[in-house]
C-alpha atoms as a PDB file:
ATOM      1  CA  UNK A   1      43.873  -1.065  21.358  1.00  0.00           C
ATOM      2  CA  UNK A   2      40.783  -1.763  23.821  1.00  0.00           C
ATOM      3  CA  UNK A   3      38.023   0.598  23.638  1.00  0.00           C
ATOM      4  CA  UNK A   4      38.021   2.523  26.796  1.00  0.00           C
ATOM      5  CA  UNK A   5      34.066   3.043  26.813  1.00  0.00           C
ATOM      6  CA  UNK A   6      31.049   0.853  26.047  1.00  0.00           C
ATOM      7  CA  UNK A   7      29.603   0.290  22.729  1.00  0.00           C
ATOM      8  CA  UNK A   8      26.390   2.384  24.015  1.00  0.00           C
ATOM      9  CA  UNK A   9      27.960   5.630  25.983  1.00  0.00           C
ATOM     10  CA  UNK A  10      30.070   6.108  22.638  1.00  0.00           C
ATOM     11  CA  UNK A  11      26.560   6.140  20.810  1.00  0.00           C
ATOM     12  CA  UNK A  12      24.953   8.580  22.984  1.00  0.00           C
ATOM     13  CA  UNK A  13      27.999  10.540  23.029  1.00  0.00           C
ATOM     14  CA  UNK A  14      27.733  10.724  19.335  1.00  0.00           C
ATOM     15  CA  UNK A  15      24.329  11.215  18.854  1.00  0.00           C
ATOM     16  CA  UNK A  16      24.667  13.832  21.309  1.00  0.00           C
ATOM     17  CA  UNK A  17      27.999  15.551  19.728  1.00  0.00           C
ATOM     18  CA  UNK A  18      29.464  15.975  22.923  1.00  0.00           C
ATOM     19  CA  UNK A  19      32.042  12.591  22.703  1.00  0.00           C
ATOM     20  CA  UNK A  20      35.393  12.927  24.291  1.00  0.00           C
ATOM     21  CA  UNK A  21      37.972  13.343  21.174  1.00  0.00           C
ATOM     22  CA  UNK A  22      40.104  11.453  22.974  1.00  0.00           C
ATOM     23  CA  UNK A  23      37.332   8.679  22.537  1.00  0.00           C
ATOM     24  CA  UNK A  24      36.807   9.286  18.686  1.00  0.00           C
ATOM     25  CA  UNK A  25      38.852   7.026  17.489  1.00  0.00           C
ATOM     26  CA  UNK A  26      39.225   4.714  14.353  1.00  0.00           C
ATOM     27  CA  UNK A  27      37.560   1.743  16.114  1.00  0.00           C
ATOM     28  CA  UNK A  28      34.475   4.296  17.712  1.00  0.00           C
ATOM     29  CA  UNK A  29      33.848   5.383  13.715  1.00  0.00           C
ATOM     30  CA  UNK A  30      33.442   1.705  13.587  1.00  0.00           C
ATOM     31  CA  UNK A  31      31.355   1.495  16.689  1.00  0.00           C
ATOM     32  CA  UNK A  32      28.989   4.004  14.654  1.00  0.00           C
ATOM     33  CA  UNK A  33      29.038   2.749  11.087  1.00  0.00           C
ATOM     34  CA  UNK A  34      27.333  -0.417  12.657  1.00  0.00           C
ATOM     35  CA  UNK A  35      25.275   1.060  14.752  1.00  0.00           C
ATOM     36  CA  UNK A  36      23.703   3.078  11.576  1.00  0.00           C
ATOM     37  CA  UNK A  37      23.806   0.475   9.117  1.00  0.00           C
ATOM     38  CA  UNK A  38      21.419  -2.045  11.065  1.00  0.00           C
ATOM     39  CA  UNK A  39      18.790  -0.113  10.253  1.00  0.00           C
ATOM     40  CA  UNK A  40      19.615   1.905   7.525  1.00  0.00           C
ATOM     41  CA  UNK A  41      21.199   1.525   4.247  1.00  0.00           C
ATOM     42  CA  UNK A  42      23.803   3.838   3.785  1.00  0.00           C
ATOM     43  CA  UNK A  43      22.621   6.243   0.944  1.00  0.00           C
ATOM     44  CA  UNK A  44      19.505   7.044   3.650  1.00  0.00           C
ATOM     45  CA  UNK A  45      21.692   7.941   6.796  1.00  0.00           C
ATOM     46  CA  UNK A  46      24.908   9.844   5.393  1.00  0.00           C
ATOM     47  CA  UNK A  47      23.594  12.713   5.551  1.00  0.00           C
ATOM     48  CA  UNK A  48      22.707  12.317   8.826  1.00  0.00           C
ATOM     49  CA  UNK A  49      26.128  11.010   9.763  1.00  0.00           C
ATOM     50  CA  UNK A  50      27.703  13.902   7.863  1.00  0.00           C
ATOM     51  CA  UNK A  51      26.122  16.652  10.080  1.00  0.00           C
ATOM     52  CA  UNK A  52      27.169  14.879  13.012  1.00  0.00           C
ATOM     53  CA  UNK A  53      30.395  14.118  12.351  1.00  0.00           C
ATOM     54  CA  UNK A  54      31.349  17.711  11.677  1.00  0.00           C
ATOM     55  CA  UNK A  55      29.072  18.838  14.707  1.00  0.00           C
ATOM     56  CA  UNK A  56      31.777  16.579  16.509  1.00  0.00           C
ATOM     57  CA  UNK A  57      34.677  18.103  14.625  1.00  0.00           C
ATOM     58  CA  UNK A  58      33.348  21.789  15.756  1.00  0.00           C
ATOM     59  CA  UNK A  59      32.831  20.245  19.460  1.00  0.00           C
ATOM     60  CA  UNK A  60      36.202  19.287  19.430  1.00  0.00           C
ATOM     61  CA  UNK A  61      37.909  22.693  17.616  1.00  0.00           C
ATOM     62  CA  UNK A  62      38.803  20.338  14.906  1.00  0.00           C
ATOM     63  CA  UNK A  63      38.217  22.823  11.277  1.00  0.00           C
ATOM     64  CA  UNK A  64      36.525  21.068   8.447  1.00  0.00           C
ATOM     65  CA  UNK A  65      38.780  21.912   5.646  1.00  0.00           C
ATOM     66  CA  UNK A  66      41.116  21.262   2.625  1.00  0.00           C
ATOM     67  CA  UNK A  67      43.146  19.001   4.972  1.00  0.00           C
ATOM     68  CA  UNK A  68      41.369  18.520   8.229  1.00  0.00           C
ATOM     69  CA  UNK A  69      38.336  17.353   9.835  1.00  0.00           C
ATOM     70  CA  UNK A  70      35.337  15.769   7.488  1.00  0.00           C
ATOM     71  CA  UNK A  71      36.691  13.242   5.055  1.00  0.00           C
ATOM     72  CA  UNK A  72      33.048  12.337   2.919  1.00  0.00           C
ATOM     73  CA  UNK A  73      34.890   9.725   1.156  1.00  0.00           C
ATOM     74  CA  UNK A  74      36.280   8.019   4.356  1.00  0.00           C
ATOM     75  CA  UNK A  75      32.639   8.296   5.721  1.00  0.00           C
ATOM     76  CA  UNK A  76      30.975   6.539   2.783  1.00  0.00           C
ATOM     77  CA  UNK A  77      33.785   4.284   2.556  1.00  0.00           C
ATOM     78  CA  UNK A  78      33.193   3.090   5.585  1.00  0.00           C
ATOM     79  CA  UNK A  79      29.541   3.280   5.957  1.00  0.00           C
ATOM     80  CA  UNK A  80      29.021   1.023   3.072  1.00  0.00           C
ATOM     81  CA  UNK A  81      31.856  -1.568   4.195  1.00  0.00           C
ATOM     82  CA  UNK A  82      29.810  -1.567   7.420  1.00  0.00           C
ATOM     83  CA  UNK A  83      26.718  -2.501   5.956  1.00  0.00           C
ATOM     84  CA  UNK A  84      27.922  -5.122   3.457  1.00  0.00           C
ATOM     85  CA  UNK A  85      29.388  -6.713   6.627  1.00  0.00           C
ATOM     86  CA  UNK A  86      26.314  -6.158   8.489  1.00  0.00           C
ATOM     87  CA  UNK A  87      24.462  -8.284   5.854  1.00  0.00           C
ATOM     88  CA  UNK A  88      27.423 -11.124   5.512  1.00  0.00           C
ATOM     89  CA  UNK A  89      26.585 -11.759   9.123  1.00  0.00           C
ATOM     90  CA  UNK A  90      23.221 -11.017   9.731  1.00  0.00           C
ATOM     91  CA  UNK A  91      21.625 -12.737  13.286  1.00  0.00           C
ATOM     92  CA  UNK A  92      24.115 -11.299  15.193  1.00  0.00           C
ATOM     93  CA  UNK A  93      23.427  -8.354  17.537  1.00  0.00           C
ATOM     94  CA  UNK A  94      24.510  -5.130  17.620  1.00  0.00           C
ATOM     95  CA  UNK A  95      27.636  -5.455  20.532  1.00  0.00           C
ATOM     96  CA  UNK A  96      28.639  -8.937  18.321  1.00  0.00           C
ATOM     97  CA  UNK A  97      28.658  -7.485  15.174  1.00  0.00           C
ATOM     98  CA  UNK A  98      30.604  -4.379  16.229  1.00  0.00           C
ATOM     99  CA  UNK A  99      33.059  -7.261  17.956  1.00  0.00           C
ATOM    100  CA  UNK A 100      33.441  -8.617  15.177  1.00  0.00           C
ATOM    101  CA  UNK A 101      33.721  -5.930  12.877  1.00  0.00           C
ATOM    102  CA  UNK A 102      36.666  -4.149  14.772  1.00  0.00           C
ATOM    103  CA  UNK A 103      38.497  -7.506  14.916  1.00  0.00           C
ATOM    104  CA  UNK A 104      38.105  -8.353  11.056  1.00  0.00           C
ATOM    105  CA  UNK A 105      40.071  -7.664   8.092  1.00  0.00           C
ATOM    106  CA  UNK A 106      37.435  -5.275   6.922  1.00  0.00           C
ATOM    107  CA  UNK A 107      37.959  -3.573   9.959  1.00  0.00           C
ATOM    108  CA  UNK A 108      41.328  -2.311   9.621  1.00  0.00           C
ATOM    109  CA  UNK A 109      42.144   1.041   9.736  1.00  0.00           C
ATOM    110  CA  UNK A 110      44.246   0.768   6.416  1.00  0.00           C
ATOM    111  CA  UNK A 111      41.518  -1.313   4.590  1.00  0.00           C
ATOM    112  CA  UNK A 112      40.434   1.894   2.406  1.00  0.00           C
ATOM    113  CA  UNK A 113      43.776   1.429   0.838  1.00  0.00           C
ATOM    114  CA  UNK A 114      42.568  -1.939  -0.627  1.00  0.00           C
ATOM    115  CA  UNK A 115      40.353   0.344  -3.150  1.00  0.00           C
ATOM    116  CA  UNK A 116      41.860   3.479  -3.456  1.00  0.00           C
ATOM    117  CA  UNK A 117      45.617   4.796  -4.553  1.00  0.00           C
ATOM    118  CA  UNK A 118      46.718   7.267  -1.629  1.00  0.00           C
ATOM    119  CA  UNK A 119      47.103   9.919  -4.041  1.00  0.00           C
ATOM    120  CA  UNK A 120      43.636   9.610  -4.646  1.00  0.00           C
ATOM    121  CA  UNK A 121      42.302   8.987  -1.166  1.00  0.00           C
ATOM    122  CA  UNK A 122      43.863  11.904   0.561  1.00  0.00           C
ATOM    123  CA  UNK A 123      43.193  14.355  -2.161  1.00  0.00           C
ATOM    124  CA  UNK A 124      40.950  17.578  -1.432  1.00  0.00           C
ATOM    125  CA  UNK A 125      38.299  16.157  -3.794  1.00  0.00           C
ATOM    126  CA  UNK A 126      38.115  13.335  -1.921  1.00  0.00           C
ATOM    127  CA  UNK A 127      37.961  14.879   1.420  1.00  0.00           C
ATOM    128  CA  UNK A 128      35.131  17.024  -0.013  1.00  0.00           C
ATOM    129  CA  UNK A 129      32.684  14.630  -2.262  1.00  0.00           C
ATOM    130  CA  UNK A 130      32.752  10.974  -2.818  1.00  0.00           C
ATOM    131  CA  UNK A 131      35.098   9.784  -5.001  1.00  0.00           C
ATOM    132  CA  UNK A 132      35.082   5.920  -7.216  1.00  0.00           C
ATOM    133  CA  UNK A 133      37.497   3.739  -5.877  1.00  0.00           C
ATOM    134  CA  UNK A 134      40.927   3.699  -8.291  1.00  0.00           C
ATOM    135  CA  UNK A 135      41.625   0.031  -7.497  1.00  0.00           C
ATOM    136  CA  UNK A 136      39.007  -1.781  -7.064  1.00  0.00           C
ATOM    137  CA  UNK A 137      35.115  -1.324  -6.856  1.00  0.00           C
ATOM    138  CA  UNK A 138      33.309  -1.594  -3.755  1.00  0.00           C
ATOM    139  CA  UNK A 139      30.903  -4.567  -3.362  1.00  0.00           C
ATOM    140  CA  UNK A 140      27.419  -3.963  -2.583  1.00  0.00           C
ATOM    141  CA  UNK A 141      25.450  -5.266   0.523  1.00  0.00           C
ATOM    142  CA  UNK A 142      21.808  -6.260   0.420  1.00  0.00           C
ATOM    143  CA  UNK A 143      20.295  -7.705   3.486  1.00  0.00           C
ATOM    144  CA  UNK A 144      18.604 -10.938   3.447  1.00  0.00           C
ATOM    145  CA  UNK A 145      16.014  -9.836   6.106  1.00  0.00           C
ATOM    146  CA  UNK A 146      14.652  -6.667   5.995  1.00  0.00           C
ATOM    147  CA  UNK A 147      13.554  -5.613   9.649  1.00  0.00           C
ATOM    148  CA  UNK A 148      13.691  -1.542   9.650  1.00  0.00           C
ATOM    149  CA  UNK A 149      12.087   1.007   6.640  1.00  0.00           C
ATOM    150  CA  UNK A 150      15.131   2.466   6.636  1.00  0.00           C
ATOM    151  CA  UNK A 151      16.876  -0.860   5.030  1.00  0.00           C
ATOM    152  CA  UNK A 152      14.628   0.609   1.862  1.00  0.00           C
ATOM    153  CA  UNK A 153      15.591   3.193  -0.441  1.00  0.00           C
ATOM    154  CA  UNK A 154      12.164   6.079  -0.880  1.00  0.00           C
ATOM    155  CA  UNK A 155      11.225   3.715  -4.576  1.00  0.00           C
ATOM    156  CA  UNK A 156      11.247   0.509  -3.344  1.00  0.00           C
ATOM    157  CA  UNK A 157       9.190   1.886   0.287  1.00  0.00           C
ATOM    158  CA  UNK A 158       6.977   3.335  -2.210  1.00  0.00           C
ATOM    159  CA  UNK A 159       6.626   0.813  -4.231  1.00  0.00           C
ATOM    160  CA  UNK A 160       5.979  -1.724  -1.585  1.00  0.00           C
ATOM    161  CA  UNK A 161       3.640   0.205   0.724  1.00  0.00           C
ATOM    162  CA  UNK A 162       1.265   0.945  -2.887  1.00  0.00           C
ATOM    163  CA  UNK A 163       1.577  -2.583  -3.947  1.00  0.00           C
ATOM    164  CA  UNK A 164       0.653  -3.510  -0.215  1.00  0.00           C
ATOM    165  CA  UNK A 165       3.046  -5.834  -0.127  1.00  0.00           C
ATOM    166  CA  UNK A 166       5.375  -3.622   2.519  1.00  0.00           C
ATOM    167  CA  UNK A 167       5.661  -6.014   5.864  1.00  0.00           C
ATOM    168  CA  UNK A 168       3.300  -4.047   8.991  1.00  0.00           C
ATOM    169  CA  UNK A 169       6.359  -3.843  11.011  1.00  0.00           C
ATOM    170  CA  UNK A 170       8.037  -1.735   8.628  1.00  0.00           C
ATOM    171  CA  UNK A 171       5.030   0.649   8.387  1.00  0.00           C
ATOM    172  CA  UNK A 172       5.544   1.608  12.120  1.00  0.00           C
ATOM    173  CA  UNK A 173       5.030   5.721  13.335  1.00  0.00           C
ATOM    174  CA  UNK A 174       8.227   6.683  11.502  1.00  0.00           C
ATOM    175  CA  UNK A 175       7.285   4.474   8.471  1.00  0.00           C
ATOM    176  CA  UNK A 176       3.746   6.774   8.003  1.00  0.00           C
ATOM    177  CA  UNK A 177       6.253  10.115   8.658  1.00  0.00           C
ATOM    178  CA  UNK A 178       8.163   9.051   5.950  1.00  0.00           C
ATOM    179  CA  UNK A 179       5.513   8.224   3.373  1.00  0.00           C
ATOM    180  CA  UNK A 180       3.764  11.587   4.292  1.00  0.00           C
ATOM    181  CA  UNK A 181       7.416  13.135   3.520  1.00  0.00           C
ATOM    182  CA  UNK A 182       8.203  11.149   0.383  1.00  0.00           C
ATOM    183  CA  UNK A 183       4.888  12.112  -1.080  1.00  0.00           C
ATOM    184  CA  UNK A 184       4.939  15.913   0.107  1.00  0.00           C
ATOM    185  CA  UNK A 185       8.751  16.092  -1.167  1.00  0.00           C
ATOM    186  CA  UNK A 186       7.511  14.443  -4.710  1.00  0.00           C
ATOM    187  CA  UNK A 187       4.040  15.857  -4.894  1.00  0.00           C
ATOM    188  CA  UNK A 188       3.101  19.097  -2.878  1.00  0.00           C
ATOM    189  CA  UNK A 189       0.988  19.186   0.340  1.00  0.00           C
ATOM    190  CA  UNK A 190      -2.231  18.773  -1.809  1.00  0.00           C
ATOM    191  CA  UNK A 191      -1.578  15.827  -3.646  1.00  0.00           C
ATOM    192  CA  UNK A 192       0.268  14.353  -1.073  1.00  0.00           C
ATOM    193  CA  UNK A 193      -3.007  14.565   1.403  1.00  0.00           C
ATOM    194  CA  UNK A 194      -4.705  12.798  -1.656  1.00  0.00           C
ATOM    195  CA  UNK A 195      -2.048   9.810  -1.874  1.00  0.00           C
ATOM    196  CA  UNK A 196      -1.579   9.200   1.809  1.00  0.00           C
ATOM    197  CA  UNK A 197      -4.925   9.012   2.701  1.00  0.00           C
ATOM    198  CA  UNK A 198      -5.994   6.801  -0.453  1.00  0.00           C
ATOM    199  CA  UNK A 199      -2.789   4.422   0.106  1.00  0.00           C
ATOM    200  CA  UNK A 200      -3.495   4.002   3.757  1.00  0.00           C
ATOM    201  CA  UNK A 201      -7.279   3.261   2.933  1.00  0.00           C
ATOM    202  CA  UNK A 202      -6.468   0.631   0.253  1.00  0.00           C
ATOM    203  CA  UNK A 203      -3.377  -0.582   2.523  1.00  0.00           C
ATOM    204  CA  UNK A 204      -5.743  -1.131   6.137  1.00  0.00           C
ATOM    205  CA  UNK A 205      -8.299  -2.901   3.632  1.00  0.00           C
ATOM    206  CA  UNK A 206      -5.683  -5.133   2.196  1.00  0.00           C
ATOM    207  CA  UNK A 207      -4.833  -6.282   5.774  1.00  0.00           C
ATOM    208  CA  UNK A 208      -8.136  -6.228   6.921  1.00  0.00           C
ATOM    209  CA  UNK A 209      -8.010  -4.085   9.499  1.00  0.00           C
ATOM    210  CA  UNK A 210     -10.298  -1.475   7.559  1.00  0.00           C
ATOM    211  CA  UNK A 211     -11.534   0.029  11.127  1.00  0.00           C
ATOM    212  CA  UNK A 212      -8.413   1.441  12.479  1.00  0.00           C
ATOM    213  CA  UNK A 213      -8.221   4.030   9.537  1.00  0.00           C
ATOM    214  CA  UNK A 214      -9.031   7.662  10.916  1.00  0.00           C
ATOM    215  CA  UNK A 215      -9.439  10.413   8.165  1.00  0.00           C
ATOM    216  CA  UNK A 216      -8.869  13.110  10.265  1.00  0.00           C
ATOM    217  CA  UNK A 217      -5.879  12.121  11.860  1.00  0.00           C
ATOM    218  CA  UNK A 218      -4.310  10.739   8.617  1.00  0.00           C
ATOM    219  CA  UNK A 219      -4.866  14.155   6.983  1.00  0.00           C
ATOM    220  CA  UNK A 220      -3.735  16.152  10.147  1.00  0.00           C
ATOM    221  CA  UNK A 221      -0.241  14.038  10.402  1.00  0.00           C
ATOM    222  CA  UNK A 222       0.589  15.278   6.523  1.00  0.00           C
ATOM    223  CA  UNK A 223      -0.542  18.402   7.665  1.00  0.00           C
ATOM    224  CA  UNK A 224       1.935  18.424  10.721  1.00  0.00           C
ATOM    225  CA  UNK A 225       4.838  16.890   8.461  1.00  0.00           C
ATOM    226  CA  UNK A 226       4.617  19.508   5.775  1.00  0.00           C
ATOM    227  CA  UNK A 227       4.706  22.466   8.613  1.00  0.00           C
ATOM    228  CA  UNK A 228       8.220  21.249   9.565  1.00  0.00           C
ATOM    229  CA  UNK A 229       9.042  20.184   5.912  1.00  0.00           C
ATOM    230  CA  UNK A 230       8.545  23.776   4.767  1.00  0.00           C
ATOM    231  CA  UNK A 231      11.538  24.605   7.652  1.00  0.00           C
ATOM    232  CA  UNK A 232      14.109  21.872   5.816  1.00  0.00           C
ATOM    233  CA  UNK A 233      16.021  22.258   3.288  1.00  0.00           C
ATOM    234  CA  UNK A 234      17.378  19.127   2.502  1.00  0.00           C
ATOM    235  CA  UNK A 235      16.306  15.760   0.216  1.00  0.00           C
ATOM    236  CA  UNK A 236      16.571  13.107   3.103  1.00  0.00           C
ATOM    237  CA  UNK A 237      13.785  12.184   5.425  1.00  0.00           C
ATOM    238  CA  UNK A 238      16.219  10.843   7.870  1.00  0.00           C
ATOM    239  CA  UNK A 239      18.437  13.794   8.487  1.00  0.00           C
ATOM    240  CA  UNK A 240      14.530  15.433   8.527  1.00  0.00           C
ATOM    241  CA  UNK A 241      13.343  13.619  10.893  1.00  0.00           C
ATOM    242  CA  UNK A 242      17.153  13.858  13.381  1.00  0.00           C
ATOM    243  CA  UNK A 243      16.644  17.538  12.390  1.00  0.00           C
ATOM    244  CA  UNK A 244      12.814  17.452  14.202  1.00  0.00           C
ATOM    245  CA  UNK A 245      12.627  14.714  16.585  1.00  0.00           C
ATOM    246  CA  UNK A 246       9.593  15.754  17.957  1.00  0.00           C
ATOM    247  CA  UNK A 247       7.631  14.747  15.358  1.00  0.00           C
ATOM    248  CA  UNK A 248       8.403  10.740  15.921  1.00  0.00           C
ATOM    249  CA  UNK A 249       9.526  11.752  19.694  1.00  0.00           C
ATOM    250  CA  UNK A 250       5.952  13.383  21.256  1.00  0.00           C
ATOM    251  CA  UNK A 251       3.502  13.369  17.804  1.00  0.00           C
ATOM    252  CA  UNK A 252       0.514  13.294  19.827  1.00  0.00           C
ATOM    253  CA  UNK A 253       1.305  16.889  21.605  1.00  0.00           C
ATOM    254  CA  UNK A 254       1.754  17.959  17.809  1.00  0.00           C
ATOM    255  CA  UNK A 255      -1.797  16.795  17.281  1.00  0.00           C
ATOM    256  CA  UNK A 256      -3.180  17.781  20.192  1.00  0.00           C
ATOM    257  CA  UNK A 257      -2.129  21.569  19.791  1.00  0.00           C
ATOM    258  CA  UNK A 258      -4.952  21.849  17.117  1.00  0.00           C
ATOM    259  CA  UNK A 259      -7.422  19.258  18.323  1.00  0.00           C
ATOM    260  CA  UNK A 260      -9.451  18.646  21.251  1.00  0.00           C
ATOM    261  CA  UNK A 261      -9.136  15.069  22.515  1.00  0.00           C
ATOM    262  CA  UNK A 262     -13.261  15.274  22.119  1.00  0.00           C
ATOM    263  CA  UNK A 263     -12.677  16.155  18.352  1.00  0.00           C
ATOM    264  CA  UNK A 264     -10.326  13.751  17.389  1.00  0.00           C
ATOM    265  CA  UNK A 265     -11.714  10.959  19.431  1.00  0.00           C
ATOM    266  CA  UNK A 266     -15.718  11.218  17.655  1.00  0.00           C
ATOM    267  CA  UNK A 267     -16.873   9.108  14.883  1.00  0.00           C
ATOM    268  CA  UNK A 268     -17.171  12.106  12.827  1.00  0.00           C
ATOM    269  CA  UNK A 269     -13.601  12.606  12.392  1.00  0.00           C
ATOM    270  CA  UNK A 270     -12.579   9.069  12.326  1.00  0.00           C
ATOM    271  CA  UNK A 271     -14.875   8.914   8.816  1.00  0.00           C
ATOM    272  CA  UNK A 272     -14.313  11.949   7.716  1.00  0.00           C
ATOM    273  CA  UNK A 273     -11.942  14.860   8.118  1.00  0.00           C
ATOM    274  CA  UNK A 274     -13.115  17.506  10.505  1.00  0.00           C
ATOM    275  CA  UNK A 275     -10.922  21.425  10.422  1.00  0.00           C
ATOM    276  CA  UNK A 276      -9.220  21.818  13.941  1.00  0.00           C
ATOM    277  CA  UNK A 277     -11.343  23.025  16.868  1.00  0.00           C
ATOM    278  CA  UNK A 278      -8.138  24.633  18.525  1.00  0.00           C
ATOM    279  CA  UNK A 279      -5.400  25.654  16.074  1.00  0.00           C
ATOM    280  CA  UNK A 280      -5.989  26.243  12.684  1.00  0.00           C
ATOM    281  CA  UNK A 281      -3.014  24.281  10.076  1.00  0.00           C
ATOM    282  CA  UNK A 282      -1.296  27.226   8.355  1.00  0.00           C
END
């Protein structure tokens, strides 16, 4: 059956948890898993599509329980098929590859039952946690062109950004937030000011664009990530950062609650860091 709606206003309407339930329908889940999976492997954005998914369900009066509502098996299931098609056809963009994806074999609402036994499928555990497929395993997608951070897991980001070998493009606002958050999550504010600011150093040099560094700014961002990190209480930067949007939405109003545009713009703070001449970082 046609989709009633463009690709994009079922997106917003998603991201905004206000869709029409009418409208949430097998091939909009679809609609969504490719929309996420471009840019994101799946382990790094179901969480994120977990806690809107049953913000939907509660939206629509639909209860998350033994036998309705949020199916995490179904979602992972379906997350990861996404994104293993999403790398067999890589080049296409997004409105093709959602095309495409409704209209394949991999598509099909029954396809789950390629993998799992029914019995297993629909049982409470699996509605609950992810479950193994009984039949068959899944296969695993990797993408031949990595274009987005969030096609990395946290070790190989890591990895890459310390071994400078991490493509510029990936290391774009969000990419910093996330490095800050990695490190603060792994190492405590302290020793996360310590790595960031000694990573970014050797990483501008390597590229030779030494001059953009600025201390005080690089030390303040960690700063401003660890005030909202202390707020979360989960283990994913990308349901952190859905969960604060400010911080990659308006950063510079962050900053500029605690520092005079005098301050953060002199010479002095660019070389070294400089304490806040407005707000003081709790």
């Amino acid at each position: 059956m046609p989709l009633k709606m463009s690709y994009d206003k079922i997106i917003e309407g998603f991201n905004r948890s206000d869709l029409n339930h009418a409208q949430w329908t097998h091939q909009a889940h679809l609609v969504i898993a490719i929309y996420k999976v471009r840019t994101h492997i799946p382990e790094n954005i179901i969480p994120v599509v977990r806690k809107k998914i049953m913000k939907l369900n509660d939206f629509h009066g639909t209860p998350n329980t033994d036998d309705f509502g949020y199916h995490e098996t179904m979602t992972q299931f379906w997350l990861h098929t996404a994104f293993l098609f999403f790398t067999q056809n890589q080049g296409q963009n997004e409105n093709q590859l959602i095309d495409q994806f409704i209209s394949s074999e991999q598509g099909k609402k029954d396809h789950p039952l390629n993998f799992y036994s029914k019995k297993l499928l629909f049982s409470t555990d699996a509605r609950h946690y992810y479950v193994h497929p009984d039949l068959k395993p899944l296969e695993i997608g990797k993408p031949e062109v990595i274009q987005y951070h969030g096609l990395l897991s946290d070790d190989e980001f890591i990895s890459l950004f310390e071994s400078c070998e991490l493509d510029p493009v990936l290391f774009n606002h969000e990419g910093h937030l996330r490095l800050a958050w990695i490190y603060i999550n792994h190492l405590g504010l302290h020793k996360a000011e310590e790595k960031v600011t000694s990573g970014i150093q050797n990483y501008v040099e390597h590229l030779g664009a030494k001059d953009k560094y600025h201390h005080t700014l690089t030390i303040a961002a960690v700063k401003t990530v660890y005030h909202f990190y202390q707020k979360y209480e989960g283990e994913n930067f990308f349901n952190f950062i859905d969960e604060f949007p400010h911080l990659k939405e308006d950063f510079k109003s962050l900053i500029d609650a605690h520092y005079s545009p005098e301050l953060i713009g002199s010479l002095s703070a660019k070389e070294q860091f400089i304490k806040p001449d407005l707000l003081e970082y709790s």
